[in-house]
Protein backbone atom coordinates (compact mmCIF):
# COMPACT_ATOMS: atom_id res chain seq x y z
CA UNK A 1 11.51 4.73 30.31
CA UNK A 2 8.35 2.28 29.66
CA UNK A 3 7.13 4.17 27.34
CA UNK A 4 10.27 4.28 25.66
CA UNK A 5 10.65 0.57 25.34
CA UNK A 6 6.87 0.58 24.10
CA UNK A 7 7.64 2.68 21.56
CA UNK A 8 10.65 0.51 20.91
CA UNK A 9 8.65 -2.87 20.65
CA UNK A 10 6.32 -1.05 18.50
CA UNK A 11 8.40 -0.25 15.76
CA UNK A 12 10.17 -3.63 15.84
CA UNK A 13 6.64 -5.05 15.03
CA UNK A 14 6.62 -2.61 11.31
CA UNK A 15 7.69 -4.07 8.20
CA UNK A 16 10.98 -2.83 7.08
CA UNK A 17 9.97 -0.55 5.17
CA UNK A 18 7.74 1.51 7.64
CA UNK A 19 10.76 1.35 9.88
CA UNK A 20 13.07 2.96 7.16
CA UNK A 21 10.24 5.84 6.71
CA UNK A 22 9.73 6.05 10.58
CA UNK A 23 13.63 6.52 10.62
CA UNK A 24 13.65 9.30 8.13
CA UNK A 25 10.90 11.34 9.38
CA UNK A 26 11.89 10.81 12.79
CA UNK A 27 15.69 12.55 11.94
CA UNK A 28 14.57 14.92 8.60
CA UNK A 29 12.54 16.61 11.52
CA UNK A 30 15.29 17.11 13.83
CA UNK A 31 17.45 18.01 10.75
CA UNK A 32 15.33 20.27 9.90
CA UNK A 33 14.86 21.84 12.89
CA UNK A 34 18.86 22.51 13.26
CA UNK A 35 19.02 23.93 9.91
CA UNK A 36 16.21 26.08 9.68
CA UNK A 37 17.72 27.38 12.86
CA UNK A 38 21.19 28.03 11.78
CA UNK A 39 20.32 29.67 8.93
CA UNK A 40 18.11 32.10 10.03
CA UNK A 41 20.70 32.95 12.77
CA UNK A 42 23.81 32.74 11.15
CA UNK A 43 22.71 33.97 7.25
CA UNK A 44 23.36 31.02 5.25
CA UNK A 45 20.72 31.46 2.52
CA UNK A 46 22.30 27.42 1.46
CA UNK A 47 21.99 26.39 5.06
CA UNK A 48 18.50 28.05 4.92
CA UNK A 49 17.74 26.19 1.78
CA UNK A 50 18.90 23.08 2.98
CA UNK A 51 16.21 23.28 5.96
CA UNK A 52 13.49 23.83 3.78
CA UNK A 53 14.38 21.09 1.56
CA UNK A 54 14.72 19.16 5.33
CA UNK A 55 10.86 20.54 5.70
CA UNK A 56 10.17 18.78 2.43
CA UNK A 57 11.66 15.66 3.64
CA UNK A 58 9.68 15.73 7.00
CA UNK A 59 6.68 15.65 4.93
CA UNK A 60 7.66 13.21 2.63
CA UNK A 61 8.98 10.71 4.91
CA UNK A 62 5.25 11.21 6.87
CA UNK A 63 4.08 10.54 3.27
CA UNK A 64 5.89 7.32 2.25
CA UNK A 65 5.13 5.78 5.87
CA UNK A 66 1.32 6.34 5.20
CA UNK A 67 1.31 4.89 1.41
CA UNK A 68 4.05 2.31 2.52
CA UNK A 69 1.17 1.49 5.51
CA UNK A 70 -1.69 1.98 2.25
CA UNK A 71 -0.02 0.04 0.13
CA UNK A 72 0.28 -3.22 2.57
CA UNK A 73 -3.41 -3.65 2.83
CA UNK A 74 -4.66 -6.86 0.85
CA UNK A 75 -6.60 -6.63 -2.04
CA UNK A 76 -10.45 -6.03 -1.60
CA UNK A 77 -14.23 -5.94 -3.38
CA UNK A 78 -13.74 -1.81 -4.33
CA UNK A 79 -9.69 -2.45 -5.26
CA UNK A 80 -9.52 -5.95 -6.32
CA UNK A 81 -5.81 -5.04 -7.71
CA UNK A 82 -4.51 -3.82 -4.24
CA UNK A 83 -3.87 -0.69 -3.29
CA UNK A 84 -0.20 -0.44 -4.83
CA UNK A 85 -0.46 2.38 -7.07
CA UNK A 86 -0.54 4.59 -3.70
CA UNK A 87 3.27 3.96 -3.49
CA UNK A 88 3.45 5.91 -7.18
CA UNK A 89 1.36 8.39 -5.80
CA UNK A 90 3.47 9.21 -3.25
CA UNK A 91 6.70 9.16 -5.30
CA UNK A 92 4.93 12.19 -7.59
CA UNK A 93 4.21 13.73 -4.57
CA UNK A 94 7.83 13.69 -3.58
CA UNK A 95 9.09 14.74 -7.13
CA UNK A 96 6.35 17.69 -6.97
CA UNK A 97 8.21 18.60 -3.06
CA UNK A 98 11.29 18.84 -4.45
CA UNK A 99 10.63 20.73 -7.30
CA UNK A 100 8.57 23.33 -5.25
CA UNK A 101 11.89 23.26 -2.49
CA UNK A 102 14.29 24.03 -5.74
CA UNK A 103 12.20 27.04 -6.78
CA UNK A 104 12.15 28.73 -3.34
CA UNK A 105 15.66 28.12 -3.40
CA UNK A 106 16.65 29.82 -6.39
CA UNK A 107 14.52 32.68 -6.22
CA UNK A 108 15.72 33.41 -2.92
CA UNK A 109 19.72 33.14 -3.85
CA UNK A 110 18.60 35.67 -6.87
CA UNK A 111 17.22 37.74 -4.51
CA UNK A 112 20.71 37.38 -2.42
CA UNK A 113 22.98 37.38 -5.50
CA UNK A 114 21.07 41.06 -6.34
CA UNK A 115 21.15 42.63 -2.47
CA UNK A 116 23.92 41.01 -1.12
CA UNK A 117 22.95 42.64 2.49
CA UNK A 118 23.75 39.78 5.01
CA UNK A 119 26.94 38.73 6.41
CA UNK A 120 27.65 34.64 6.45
CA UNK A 121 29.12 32.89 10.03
CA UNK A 122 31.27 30.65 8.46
CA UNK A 123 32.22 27.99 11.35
CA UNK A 124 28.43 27.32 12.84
CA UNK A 125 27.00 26.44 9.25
CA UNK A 126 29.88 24.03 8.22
CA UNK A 127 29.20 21.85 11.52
CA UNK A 128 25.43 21.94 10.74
CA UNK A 129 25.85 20.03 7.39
CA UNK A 130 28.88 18.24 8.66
CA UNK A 131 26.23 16.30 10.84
CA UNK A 132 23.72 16.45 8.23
CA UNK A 133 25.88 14.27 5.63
CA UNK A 134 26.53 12.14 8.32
CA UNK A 135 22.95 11.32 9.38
CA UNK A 136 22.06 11.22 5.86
CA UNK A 137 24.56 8.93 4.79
CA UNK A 138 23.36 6.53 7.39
CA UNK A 139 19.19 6.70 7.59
CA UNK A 140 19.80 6.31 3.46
CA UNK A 141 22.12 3.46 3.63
CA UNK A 142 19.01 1.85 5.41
CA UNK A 143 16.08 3.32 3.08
CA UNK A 144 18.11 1.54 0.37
CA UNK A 145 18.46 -1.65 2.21
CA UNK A 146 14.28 -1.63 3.27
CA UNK A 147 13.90 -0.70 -0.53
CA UNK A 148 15.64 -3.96 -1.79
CA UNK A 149 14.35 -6.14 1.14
CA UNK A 150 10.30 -4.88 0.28
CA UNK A 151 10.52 -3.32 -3.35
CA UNK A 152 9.00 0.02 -2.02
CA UNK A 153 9.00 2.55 -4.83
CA UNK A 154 8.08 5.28 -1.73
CA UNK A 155 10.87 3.94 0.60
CA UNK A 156 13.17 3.94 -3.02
CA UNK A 157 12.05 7.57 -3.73
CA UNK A 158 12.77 8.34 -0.31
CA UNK A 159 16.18 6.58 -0.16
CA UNK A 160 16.97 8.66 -3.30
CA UNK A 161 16.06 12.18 -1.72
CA UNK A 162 17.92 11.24 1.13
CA UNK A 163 21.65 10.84 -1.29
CA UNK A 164 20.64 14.03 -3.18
CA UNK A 165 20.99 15.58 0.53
CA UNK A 166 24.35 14.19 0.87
CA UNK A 167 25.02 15.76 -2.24
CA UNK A 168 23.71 19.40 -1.39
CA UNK A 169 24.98 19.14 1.96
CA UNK A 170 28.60 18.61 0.16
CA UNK A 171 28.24 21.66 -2.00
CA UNK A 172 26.83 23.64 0.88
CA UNK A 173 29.72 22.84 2.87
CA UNK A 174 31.81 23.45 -0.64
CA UNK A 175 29.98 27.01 -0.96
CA UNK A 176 30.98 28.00 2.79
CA UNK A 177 34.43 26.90 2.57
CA UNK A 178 34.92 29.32 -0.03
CA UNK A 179 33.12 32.02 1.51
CA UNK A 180 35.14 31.71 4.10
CA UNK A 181 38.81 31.39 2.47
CA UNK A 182 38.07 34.18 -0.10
CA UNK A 183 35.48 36.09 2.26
CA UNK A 184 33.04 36.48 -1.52
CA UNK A 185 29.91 35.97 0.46
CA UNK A 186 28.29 35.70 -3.52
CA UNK A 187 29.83 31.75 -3.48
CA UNK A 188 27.09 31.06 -0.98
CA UNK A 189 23.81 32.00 -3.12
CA UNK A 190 25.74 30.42 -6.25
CA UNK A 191 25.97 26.88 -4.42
CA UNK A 192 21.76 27.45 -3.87
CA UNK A 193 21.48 28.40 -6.92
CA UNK A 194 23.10 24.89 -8.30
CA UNK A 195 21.56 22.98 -5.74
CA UNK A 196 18.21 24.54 -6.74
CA UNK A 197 19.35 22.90 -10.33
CA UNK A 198 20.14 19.78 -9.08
CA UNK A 199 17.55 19.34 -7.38
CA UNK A 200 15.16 20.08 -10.31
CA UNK A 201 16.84 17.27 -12.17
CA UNK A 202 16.21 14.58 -8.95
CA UNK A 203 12.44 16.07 -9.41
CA UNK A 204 12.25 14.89 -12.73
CA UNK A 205 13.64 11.59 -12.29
CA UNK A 206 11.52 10.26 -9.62
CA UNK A 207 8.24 11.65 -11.14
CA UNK A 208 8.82 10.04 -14.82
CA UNK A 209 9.43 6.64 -13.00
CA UNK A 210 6.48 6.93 -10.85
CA UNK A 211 4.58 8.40 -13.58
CA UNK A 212 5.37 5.16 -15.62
CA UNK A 213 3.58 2.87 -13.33
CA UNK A 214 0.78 4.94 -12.91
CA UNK A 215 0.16 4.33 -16.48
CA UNK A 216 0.85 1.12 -16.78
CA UNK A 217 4.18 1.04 -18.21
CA UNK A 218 5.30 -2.67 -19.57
CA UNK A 219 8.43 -4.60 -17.77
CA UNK A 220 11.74 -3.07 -18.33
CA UNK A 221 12.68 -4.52 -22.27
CA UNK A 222 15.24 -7.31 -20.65
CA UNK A 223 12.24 -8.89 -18.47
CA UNK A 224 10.00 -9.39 -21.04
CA UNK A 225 12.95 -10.21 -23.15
CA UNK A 226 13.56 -13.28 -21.18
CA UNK A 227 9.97 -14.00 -20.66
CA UNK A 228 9.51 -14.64 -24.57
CA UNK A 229 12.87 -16.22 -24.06
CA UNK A 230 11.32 -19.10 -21.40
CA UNK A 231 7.60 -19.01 -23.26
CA UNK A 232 9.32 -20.27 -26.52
CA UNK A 233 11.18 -23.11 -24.96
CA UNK A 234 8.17 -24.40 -22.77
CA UNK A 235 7.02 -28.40 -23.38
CA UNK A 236 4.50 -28.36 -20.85
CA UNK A 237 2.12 -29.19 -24.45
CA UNK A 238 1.92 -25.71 -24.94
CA UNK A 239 2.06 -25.22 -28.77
CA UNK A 240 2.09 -21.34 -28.93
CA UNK A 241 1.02 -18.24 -27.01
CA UNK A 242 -0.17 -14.41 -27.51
CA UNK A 243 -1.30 -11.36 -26.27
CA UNK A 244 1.79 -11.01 -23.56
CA UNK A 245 1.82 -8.34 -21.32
CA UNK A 246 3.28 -6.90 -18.14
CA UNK A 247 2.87 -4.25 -15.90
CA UNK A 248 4.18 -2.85 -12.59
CA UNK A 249 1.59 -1.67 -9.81
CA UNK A 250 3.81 -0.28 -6.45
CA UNK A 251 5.56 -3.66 -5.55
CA UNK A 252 3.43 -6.17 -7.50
CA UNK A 253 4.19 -7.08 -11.05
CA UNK A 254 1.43 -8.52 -13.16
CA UNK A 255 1.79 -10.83 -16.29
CA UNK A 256 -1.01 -12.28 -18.16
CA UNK A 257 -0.91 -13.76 -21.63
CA UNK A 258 -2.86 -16.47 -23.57
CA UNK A 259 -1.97 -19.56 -24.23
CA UNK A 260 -2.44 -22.03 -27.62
CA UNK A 261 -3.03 -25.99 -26.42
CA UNK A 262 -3.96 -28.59 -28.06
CA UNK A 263 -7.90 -28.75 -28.44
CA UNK A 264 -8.37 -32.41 -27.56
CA UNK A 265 -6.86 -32.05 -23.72
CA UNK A 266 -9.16 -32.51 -21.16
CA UNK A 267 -9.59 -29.63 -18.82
CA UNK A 268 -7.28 -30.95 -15.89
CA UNK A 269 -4.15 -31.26 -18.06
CA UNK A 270 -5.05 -28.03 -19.42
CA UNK A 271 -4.81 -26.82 -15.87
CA UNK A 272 -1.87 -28.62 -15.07
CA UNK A 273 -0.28 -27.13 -17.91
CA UNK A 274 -1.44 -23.40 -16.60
CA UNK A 275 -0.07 -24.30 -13.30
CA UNK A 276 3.17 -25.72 -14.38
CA UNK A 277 3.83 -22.66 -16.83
CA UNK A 278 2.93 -19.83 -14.28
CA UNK A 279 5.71 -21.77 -11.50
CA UNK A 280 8.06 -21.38 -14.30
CA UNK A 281 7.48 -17.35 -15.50
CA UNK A 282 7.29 -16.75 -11.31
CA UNK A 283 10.85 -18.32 -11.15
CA UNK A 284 12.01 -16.03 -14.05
CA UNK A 285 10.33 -13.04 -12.22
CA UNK A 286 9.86 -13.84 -7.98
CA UNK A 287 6.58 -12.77 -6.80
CA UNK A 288 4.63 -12.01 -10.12
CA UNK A 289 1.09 -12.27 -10.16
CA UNK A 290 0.77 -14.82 -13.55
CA UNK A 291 -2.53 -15.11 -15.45
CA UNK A 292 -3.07 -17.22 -18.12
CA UNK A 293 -5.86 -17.79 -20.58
CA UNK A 294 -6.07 -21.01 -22.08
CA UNK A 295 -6.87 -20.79 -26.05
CA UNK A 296 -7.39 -24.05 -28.62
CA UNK A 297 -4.61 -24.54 -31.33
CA UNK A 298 -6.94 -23.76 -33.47
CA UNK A 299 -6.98 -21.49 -37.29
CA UNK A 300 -7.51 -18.14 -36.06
CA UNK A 301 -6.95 -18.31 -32.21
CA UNK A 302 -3.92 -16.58 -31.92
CA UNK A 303 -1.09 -15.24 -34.16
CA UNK A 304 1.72 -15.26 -31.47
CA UNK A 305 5.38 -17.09 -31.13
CA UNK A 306 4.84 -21.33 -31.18
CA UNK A 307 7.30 -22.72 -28.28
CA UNK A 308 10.20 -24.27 -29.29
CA UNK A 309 8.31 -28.03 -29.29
CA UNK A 310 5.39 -26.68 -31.02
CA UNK A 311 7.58 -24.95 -33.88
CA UNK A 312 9.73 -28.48 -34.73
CA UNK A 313 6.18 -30.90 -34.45
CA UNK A 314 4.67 -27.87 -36.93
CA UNK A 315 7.61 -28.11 -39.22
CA UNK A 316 7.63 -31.94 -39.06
CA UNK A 317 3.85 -32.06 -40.00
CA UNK A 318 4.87 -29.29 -43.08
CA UNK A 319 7.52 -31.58 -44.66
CA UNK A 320 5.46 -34.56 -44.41
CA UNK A 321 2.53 -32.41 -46.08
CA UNK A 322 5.13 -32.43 -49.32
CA UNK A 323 5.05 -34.05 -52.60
């Protein structure tokens, strides 16, 4: 018993998000273990499936808690950005898991479809995933809640593998019903066989959004939206700004633009004015690493949006300029 309530006290002392991918190794494993079993036993080739999708999981949940772990660790001399791109990393890896799980699969309900040589017990596989969607349901119900409370993209990849299993578990269990009601044993390589399609489509999704941030893919279109929104209503003195940009890195989001001030401010209230602009673009986006490069109003420093203030004082000064 001490050592279970050391083990207990140790995972209390992880983030939320290494709990959630302690959690889901910790019962993939055991899920995996059950279903492997049963379908080898009982000759579910869906059941079978399911396990080595579970085997998938085991190894994916072991990944996310190491890159979740990774991707904690401060900023340093060799990665001076952090270490969050290992959290994308690890989401490809996933998508590449599941992809590889879908193909086995389907080429082994072919193979069944073709042969058709092994009976299905019926009862046994239907309680399997019966517990399976319910320990699903629940360890992802968590992974989502870690994924909110951290912004994971591993622990949000992870939470989304876990649904899809709710999903093949239901067809599974869909599959043996009717193998058992019309005694077609065929219905049970056809649900692999969709699940193997599904399951190529869950592949895809995860690995184009983790592909995105590993190249640097800008803010979603309504973030920077409402970034240009706030930048052209700032009257900190700011009379313009240019060269905007945004990017995602694992939880950390990075903005950085340049900003047009007036050239006769003295470097304090140019500072000032940095300061006060980046506390505004962090309450628009919570947690954003701002930078901002101060530029003189001057011809040719910058061809971006004036502010709102910037754009009436220019106007002003352009009607006064008139005959």
């Amino acid at each position: 018993m001490p050592s279970i309530a050391a083990a207990r006290r140790s995972l209390q002392q992880l983030d939320i998000a290494s709990r959630a991918a302690v959690l889901s190794f910790s019962t993939n494993a055991v899920l995996m273990a059950l279903k492997l079993t049963i379908g080898l036993v009982f000759g579910s080739i869906a059941v079978l499936g399911d396990g080595v999708d579970s085997a998938e999981d085991v190894f994916a949940s072991g990944l996310a808690f190491f890159t979740v772990r990774l991707a904690l660790q401060p900023a340093d001399e060799a990665h001076p950005y952090g270490h969050g791109k290992a959290e994308s990393l690890a989401a490809m890896s996933q998508a590449a898991l599941i992809a590889g799980g879908a193909t086995f699969i389907a080429i082994a309900a072919i193979r069944r479809l073709v042969t058709r040589d092994t009976a299905v017990a019926v009862t046994p596989s239907l309680i399997t995933m019966g517990i399976a969607v319910v320990v699903n349901i629940g360890v992802a119900w968590y992974s989502l809640r870690a994924a909110r409370a951290s912004g994971s993209i591993a622990i949000a990849a992870d939470a989304r593998h876990l649904l899809t299993n709710v999903v093949q578990a239901g067809a599974v269990i869909a599959g043996l019903g009717l193998v058992g009601v019309t005694g077609n044993r065929a219905w049970d390589p056809a649900v692999a066989l969709a699940l193997a399609a599904y399951l190529l489509w869950v592949a895809w999704g995860i690995g184009r959004t983790a592909l995105q941030e590993l190249v640097d893919t800008a803010l979603p279109a309504e973030t920077v939206g409402a970034l240009q929104a706030c930048l052209a209503h700032e009257s900190h003195g700011m009379r313009g700004y240019h060269e905007l940009r945004t990017r995602k890195s694992g939880r950390e989001t990075y903005i950085d633009l340049h900003v047009l001030v007036d050239p006769a401010i003295t470097v304090s209230e140019a500072h000032e004015l940095s300061e006060d602009l980046e506390r505004d673009v962090q309450e628009l986006v919570p947690g954003a690493v701002v930078t901002i490069h101060i530029d003189p109003d001057e011809p040719g420093a910058g061809n971006g949006p004036k502010s709102a203030a910037a754009a009436e004082a220019s106007a002003g000064r352009d009607d006064g300029a008139r005959p």
